[in-house]
N, C-alpha and C. Protein backbone atom coordinates (compact mmCIF):
# COMPACT_ATOMS: atom_id res chain seq x y z
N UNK A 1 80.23 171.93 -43.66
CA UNK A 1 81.67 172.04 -43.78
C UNK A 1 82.27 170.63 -43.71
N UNK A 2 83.26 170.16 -45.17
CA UNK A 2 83.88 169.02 -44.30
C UNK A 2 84.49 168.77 -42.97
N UNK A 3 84.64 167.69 -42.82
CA UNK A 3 85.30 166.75 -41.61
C UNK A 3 86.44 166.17 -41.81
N UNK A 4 87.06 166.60 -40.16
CA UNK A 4 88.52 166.06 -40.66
C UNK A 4 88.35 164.99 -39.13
N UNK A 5 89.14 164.05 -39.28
CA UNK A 5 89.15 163.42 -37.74
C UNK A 5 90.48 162.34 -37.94
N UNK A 6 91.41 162.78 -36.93
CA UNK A 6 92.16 161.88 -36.38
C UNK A 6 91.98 161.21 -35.66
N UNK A 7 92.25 159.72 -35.27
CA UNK A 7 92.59 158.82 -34.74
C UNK A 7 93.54 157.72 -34.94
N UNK A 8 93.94 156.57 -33.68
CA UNK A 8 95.16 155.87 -33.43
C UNK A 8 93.99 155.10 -33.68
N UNK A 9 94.00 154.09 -34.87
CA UNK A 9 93.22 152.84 -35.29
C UNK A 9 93.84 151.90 -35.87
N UNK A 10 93.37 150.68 -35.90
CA UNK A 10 93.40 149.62 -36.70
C UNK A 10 92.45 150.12 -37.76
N UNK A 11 93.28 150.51 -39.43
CA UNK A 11 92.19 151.14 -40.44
C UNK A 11 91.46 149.79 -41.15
N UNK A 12 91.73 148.86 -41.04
CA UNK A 12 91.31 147.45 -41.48
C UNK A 12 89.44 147.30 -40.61
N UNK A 13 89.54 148.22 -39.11
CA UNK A 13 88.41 147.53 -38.91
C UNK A 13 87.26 148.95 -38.67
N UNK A 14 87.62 149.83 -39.62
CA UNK A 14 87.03 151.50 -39.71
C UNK A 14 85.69 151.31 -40.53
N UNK A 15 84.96 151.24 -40.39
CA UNK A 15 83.37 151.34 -40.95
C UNK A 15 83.11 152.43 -41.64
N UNK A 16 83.74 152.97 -42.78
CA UNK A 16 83.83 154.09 -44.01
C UNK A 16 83.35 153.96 -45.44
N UNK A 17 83.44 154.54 -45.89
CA UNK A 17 82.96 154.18 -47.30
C UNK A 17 84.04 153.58 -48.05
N UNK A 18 85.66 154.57 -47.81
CA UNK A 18 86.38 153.88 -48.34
C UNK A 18 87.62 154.25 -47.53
N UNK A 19 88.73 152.72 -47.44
CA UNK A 19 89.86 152.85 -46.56
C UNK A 19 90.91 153.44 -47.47
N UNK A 20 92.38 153.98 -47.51
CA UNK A 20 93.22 153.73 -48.58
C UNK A 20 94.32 152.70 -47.88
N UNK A 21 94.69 152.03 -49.42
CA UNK A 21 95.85 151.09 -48.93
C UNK A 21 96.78 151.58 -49.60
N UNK A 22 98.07 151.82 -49.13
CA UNK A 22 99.86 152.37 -49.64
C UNK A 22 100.11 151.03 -50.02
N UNK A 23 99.98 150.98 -51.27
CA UNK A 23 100.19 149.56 -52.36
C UNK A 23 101.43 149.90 -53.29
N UNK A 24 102.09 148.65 -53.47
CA UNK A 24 103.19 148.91 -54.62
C UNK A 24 102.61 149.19 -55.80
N UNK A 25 103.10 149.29 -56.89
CA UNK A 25 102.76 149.56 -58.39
C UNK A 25 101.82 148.53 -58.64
N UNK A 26 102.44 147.03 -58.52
CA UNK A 26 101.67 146.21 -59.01
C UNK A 26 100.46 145.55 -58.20
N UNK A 27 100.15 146.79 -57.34
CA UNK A 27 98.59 146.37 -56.47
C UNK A 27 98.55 144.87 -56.08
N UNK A 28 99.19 143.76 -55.84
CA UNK A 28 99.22 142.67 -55.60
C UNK A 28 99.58 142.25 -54.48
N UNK A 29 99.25 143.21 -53.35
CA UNK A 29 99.70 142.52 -52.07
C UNK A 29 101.00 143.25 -51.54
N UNK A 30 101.43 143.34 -50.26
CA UNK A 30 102.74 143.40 -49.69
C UNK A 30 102.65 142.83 -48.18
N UNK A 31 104.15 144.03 -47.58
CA UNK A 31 103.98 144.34 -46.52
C UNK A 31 103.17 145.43 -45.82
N UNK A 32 102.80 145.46 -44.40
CA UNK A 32 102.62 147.17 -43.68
C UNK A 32 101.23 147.12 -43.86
N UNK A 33 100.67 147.71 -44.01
CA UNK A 33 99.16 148.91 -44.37
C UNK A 33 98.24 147.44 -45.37
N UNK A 34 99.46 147.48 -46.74
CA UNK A 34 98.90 146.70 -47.67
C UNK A 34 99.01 145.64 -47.58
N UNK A 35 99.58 144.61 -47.00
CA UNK A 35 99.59 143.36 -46.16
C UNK A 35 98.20 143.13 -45.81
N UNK A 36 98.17 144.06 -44.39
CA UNK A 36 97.43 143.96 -43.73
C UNK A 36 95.53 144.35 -44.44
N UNK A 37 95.30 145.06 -45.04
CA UNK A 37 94.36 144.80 -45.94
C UNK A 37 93.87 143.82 -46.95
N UNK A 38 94.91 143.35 -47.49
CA UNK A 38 94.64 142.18 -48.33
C UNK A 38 94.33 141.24 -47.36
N UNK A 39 95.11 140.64 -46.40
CA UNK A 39 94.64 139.46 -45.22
C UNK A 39 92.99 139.72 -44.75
N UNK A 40 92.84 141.17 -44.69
CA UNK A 40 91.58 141.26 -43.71
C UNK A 40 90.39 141.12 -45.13
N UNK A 41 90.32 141.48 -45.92
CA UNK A 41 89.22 141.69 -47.06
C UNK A 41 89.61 140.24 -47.96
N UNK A 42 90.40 139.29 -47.62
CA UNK A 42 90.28 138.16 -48.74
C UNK A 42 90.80 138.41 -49.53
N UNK A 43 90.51 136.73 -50.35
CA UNK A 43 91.33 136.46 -51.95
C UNK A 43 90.95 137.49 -52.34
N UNK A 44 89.66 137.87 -52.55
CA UNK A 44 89.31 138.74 -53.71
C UNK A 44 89.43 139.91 -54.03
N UNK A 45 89.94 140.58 -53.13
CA UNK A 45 90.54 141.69 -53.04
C UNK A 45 92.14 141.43 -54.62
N UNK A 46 92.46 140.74 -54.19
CA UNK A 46 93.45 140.31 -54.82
C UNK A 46 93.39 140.02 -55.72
N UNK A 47 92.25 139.17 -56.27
CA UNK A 47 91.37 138.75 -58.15
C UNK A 47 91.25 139.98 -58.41
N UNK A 48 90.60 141.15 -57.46
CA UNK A 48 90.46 142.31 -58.19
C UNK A 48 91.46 143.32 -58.81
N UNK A 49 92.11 143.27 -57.45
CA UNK A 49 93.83 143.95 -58.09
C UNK A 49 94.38 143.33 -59.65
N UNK A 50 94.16 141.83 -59.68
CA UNK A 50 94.88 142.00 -60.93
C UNK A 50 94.22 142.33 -62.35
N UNK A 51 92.79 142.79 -62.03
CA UNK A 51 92.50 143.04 -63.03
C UNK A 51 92.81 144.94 -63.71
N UNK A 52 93.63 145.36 -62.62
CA UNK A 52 93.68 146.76 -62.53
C UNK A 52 95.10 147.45 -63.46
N UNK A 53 95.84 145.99 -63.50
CA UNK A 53 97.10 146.21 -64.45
C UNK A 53 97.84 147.33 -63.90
N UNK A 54 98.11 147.15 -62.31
CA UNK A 54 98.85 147.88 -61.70
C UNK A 54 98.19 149.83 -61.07
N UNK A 55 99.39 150.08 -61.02
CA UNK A 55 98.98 151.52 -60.84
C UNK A 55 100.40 152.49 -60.84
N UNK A 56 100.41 153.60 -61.16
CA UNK A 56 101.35 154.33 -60.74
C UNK A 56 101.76 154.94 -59.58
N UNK A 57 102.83 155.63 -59.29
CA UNK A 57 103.12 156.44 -57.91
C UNK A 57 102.42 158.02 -58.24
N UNK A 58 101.92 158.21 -57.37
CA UNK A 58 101.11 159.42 -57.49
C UNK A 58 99.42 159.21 -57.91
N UNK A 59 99.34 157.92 -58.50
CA UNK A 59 97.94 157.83 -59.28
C UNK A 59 96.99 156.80 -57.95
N UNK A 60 95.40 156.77 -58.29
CA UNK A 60 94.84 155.90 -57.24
C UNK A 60 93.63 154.77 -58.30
N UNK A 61 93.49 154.11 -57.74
CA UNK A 61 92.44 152.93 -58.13
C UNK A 61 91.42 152.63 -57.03
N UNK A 62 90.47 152.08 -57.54
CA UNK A 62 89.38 151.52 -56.19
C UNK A 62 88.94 150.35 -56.61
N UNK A 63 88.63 149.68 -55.96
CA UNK A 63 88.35 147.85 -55.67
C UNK A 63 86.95 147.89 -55.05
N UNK A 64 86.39 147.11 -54.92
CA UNK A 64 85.76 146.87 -53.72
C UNK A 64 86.43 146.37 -52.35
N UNK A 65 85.29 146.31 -51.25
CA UNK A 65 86.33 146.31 -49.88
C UNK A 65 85.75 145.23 -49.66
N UNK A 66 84.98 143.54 -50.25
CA UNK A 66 84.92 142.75 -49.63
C UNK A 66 84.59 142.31 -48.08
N UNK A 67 85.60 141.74 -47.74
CA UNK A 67 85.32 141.41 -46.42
C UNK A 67 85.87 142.39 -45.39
N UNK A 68 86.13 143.60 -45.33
CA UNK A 68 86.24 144.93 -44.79
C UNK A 68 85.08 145.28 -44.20
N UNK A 69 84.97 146.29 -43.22
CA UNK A 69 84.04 146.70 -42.82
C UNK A 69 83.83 147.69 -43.66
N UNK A 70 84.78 148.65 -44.17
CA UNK A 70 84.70 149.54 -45.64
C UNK A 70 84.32 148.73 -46.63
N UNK A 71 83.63 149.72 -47.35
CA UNK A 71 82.48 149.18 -48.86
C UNK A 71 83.74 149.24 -50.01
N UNK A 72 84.77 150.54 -50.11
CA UNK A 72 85.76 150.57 -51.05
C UNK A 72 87.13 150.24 -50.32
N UNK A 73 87.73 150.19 -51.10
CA UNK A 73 89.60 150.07 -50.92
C UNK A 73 89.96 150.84 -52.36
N UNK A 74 90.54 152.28 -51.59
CA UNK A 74 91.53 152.84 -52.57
C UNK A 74 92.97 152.89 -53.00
N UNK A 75 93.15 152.65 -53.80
CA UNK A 75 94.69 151.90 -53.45
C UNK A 75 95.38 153.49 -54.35
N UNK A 76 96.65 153.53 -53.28
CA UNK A 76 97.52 154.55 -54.43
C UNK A 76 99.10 154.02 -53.94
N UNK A 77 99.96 154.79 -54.83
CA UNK A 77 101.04 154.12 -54.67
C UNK A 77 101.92 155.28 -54.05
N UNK A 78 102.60 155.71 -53.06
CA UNK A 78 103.45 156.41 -53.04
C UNK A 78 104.55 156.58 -53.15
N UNK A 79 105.46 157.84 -53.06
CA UNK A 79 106.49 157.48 -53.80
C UNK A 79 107.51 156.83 -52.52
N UNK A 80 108.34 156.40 -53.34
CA UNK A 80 110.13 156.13 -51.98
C UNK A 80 110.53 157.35 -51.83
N UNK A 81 111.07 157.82 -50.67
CA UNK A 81 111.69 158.03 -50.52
C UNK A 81 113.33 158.32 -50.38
N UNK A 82 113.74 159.08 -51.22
CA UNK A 82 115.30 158.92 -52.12
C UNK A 82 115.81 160.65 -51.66
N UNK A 83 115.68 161.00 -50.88
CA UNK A 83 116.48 162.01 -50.41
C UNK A 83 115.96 163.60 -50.11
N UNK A 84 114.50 163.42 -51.12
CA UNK A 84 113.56 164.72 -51.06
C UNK A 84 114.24 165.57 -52.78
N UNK A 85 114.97 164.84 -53.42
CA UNK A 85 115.45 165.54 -54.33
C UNK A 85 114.57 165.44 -55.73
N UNK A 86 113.94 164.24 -55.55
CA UNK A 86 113.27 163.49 -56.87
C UNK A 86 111.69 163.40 -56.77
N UNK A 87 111.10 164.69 -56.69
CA UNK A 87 110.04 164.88 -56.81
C UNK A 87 108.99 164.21 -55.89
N UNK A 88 109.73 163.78 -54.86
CA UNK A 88 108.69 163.07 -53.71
C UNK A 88 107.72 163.81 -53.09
N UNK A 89 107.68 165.28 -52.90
CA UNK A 89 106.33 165.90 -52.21
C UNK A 89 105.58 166.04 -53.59
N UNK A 90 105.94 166.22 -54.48
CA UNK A 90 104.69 166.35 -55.40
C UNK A 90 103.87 164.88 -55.80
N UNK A 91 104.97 163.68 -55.51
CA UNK A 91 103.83 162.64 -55.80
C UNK A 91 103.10 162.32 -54.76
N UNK A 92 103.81 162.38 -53.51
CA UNK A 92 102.54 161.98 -52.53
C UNK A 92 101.61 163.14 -52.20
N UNK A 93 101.82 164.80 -52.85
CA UNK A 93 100.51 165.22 -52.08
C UNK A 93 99.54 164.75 -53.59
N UNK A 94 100.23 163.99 -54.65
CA UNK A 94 99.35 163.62 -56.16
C UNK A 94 98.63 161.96 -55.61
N UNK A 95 99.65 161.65 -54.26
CA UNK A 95 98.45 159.97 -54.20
C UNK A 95 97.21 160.79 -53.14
N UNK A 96 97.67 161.55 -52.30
CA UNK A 96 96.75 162.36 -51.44
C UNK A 96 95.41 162.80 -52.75
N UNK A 97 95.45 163.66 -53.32
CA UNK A 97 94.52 164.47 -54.22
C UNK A 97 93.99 163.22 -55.41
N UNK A 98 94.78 162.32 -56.04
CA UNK A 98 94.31 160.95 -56.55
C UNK A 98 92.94 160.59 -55.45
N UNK A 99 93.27 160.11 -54.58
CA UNK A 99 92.57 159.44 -53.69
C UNK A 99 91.35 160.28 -53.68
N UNK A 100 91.08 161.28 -53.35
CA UNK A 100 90.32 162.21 -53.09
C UNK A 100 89.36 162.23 -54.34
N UNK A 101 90.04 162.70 -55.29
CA UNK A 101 89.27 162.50 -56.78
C UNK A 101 88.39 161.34 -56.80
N UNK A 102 89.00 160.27 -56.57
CA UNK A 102 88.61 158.63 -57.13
C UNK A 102 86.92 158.78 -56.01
N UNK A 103 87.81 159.33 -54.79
CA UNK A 103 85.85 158.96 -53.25
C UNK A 103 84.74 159.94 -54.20
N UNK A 104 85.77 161.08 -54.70
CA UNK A 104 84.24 161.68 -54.96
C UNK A 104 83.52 161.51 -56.37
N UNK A 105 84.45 161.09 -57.30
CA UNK A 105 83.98 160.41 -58.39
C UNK A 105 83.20 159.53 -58.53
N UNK A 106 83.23 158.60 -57.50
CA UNK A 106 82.61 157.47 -57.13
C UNK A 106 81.73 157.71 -56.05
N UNK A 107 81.56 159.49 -55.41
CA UNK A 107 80.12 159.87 -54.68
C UNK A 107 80.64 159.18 -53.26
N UNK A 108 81.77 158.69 -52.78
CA UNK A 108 81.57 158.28 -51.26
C UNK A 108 81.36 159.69 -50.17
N UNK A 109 80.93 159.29 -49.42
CA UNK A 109 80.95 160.31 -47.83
C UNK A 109 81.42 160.46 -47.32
N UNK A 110 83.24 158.89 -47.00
CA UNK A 110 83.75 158.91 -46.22
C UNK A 110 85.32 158.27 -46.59
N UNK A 111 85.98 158.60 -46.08
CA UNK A 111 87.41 157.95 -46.33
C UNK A 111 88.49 158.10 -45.03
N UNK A 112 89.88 156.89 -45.61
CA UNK A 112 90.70 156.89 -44.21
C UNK A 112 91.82 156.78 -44.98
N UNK A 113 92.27 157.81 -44.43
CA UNK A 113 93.83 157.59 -44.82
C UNK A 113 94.78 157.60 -43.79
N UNK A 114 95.97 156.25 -44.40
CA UNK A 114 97.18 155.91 -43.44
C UNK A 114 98.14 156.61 -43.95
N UNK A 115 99.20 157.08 -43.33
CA UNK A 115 100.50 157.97 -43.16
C UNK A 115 101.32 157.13 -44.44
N UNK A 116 100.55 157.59 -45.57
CA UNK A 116 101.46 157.17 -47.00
C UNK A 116 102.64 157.35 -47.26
N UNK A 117 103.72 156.14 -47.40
CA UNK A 117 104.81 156.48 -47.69
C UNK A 117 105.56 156.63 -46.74
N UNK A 118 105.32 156.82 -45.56
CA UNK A 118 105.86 156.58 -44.11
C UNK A 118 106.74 154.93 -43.49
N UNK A 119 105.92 154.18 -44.21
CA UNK A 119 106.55 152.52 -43.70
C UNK A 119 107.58 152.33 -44.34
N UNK A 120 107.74 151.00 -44.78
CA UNK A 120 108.85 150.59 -45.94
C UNK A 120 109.12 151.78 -47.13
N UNK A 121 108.73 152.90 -47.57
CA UNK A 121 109.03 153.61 -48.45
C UNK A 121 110.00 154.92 -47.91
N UNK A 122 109.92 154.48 -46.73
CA UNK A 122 110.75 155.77 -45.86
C UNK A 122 110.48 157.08 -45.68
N UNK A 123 109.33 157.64 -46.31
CA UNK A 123 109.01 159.16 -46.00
C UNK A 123 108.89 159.90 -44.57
N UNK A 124 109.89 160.39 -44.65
CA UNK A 124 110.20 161.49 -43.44
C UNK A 124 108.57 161.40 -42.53
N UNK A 125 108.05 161.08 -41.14
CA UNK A 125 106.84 161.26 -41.14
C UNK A 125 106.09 162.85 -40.95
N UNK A 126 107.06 163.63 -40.25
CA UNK A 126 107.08 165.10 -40.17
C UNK A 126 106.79 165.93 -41.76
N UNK A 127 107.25 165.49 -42.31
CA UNK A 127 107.31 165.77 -43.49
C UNK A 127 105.99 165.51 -44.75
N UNK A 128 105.89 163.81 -44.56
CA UNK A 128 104.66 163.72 -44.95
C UNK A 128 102.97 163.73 -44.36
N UNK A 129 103.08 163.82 -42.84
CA UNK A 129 102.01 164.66 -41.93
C UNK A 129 101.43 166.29 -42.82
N UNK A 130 102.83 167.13 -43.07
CA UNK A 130 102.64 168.42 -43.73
C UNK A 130 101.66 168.22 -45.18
N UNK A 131 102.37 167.33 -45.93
CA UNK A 131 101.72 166.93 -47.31
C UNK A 131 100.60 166.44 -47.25
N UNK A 132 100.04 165.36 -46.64
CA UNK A 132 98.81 165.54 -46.14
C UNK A 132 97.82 166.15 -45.70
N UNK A 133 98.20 166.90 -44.96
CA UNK A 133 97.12 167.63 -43.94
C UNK A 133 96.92 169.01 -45.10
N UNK A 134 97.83 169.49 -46.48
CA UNK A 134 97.52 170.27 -46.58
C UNK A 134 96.98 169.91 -47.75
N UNK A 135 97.53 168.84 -48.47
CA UNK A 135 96.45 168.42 -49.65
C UNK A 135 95.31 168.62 -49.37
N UNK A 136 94.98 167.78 -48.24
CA UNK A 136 93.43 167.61 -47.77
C UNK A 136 92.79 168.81 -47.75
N UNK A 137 93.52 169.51 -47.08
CA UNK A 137 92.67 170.51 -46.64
C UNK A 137 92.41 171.82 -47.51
N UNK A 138 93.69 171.41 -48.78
CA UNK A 138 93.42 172.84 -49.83
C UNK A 138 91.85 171.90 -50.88
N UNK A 139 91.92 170.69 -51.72
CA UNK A 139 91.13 169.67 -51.99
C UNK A 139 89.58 170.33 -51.33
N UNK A 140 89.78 170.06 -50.22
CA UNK A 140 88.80 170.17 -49.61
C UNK A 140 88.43 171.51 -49.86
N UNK A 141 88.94 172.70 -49.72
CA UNK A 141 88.47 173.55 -49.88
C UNK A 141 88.28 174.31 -50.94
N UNK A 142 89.08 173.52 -52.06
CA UNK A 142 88.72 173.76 -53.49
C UNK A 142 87.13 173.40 -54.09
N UNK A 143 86.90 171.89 -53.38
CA UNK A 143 86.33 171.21 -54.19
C UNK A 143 84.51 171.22 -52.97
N UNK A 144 84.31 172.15 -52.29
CA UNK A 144 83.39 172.30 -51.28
C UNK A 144 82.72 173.69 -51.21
N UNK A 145 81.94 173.70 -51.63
CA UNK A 145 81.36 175.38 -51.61
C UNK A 145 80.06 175.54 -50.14
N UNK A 146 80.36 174.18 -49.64
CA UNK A 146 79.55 174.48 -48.43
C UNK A 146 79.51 175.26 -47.55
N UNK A 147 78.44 176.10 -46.81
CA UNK A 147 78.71 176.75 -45.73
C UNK A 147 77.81 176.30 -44.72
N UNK A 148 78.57 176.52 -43.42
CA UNK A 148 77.67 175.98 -42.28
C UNK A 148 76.19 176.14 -42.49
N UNK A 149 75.56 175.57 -41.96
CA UNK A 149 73.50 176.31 -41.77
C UNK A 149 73.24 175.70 -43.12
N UNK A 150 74.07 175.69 -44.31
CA UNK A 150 73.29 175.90 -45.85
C UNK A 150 73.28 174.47 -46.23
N UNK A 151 72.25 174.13 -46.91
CA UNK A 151 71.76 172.64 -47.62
C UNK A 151 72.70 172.60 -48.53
N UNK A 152 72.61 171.40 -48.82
CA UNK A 152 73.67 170.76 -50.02
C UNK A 152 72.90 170.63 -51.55
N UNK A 153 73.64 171.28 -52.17
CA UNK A 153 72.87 171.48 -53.55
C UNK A 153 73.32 170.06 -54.51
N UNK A 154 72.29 169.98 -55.34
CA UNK A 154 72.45 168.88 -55.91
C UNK A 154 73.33 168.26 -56.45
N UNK A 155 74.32 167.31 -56.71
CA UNK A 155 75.69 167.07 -57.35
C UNK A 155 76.55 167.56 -56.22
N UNK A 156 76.33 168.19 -54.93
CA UNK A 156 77.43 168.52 -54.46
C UNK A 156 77.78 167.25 -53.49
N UNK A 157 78.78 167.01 -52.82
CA UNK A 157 79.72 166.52 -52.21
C UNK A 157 80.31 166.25 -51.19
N UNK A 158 79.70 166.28 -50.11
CA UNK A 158 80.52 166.37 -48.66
C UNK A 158 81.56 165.00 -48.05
N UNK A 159 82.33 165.24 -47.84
CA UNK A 159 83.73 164.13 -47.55
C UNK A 159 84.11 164.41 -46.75
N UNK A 160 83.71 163.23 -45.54
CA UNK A 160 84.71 163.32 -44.30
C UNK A 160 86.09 162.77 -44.58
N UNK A 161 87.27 163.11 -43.75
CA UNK A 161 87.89 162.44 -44.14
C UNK A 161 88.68 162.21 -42.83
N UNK A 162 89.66 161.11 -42.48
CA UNK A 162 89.88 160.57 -41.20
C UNK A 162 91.36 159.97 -41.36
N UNK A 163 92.36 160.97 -40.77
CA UNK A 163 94.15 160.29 -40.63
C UNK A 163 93.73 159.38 -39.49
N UNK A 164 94.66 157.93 -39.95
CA UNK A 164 94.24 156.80 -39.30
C UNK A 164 95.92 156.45 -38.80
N UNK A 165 95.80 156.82 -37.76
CA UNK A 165 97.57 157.00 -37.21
C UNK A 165 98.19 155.63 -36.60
N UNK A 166 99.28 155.00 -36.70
CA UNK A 166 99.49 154.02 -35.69
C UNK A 166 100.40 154.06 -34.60
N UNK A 167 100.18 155.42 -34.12
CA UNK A 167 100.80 155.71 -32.96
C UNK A 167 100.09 157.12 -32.16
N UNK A 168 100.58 157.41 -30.79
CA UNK A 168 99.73 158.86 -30.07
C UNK A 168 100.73 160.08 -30.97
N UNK A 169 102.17 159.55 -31.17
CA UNK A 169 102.92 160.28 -31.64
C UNK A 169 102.69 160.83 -33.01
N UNK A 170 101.94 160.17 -33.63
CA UNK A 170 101.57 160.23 -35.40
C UNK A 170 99.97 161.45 -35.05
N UNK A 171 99.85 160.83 -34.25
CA UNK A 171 97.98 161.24 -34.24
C UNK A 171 98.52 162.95 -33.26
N UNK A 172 99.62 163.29 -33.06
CA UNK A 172 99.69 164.34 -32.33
C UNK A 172 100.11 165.27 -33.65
N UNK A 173 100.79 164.80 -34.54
CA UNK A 173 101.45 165.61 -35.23
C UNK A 173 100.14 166.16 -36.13
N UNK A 174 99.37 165.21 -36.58
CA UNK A 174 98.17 165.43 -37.25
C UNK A 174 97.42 166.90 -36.59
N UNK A 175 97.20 166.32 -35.58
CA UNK A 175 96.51 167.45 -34.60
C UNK A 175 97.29 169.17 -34.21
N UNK A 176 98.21 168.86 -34.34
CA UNK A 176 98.64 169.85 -34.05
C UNK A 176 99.25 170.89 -35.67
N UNK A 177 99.20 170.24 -36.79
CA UNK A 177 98.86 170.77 -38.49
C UNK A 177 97.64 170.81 -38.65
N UNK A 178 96.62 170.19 -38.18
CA UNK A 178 94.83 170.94 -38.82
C UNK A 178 94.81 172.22 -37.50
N UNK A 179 95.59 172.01 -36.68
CA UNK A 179 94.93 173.40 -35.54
C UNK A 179 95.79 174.63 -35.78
N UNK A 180 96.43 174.31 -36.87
CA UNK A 180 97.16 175.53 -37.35
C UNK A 180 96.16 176.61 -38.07
């Protein structure tokens, strides 16, 4: 059965297959989350971004993770926040399910995701805790035919996946939407 696991981390120093970074369009660096990834993984993180010719809101990309303790960096863009009127839960549970696509396309085991769209983009965090936790967890149960006890058949897929909170307050809300 997949894995879900919360924790209050620094996602920069998470030993995963792949971290995600909440990147602007033009994948080139910011503030917050994506700041702080580009500083920790190097220039090259950054040579790589520009060869990616950006990205959309809702859509995801992968890099390598350089000097990360993660092997990938998935980058997606989420949306701003503008009132809940302009299609904002459908693009971020689309950077949620992006992301997801890209680990298993690319066969990873493991991934971390930060409270997208929550920092400088303003998403309600109550709000996008919900979009999360249920992307994941419908994704997950779309895309997993595992059952406890039973071996993993060939081509199949198992994905942990890990909300990487920066607060007890973030990491409670998490916890208390998967124990629903």
């Amino acid at each position: 059965m997949p894995q879900i696991n919360i924790l209050v981390e620094d996602i920069v120093k998470l030993q995963v297959d792949a971290i995600v970074n909440t990147a602007k369009k033009s994948l080139l660096g910011g503030g917050g989350v994506d700041g702080a990834i580009h500083r920790a993984a190097g220039p090259e993180l950054l040579a790589a971004c520009k060869t990616l010719n950006g990205c959309e809101t809702g859509d995801a990309k992968i890099t390598a993770g350089y000097n990360l303790p993660a092997k990938f960096v998935i980058h997606t863009v989420g949306p701003k926040w503008r009132g809940g009127d302009h299609s904002e839960a459908e693009l971020l549970a689309s950077s949620y399910k992006r992301c997801m696509e890209v680990a298993m396309e690319s066969q990873l085991q493991s991934i971390a995701f930060p409270a997208i769209s929550t920092g400088i983009f303003g998403y309600p965090i109550d709000q996008a805790t919900q979009i999360a936790v249920t992307t994941v967890k419908n994704f997950l149960a779309d895309n997993h035919s595992l059952v406890e006890g039973s071996e993993k058949r060939p081509g199949e897929n198992s994905l942990e996946v890990t909300f990487v909170c920066f607060d007890q307050s973030v990491h409670d809300l998490y916890a208390e939407l998967l124990h629903r």
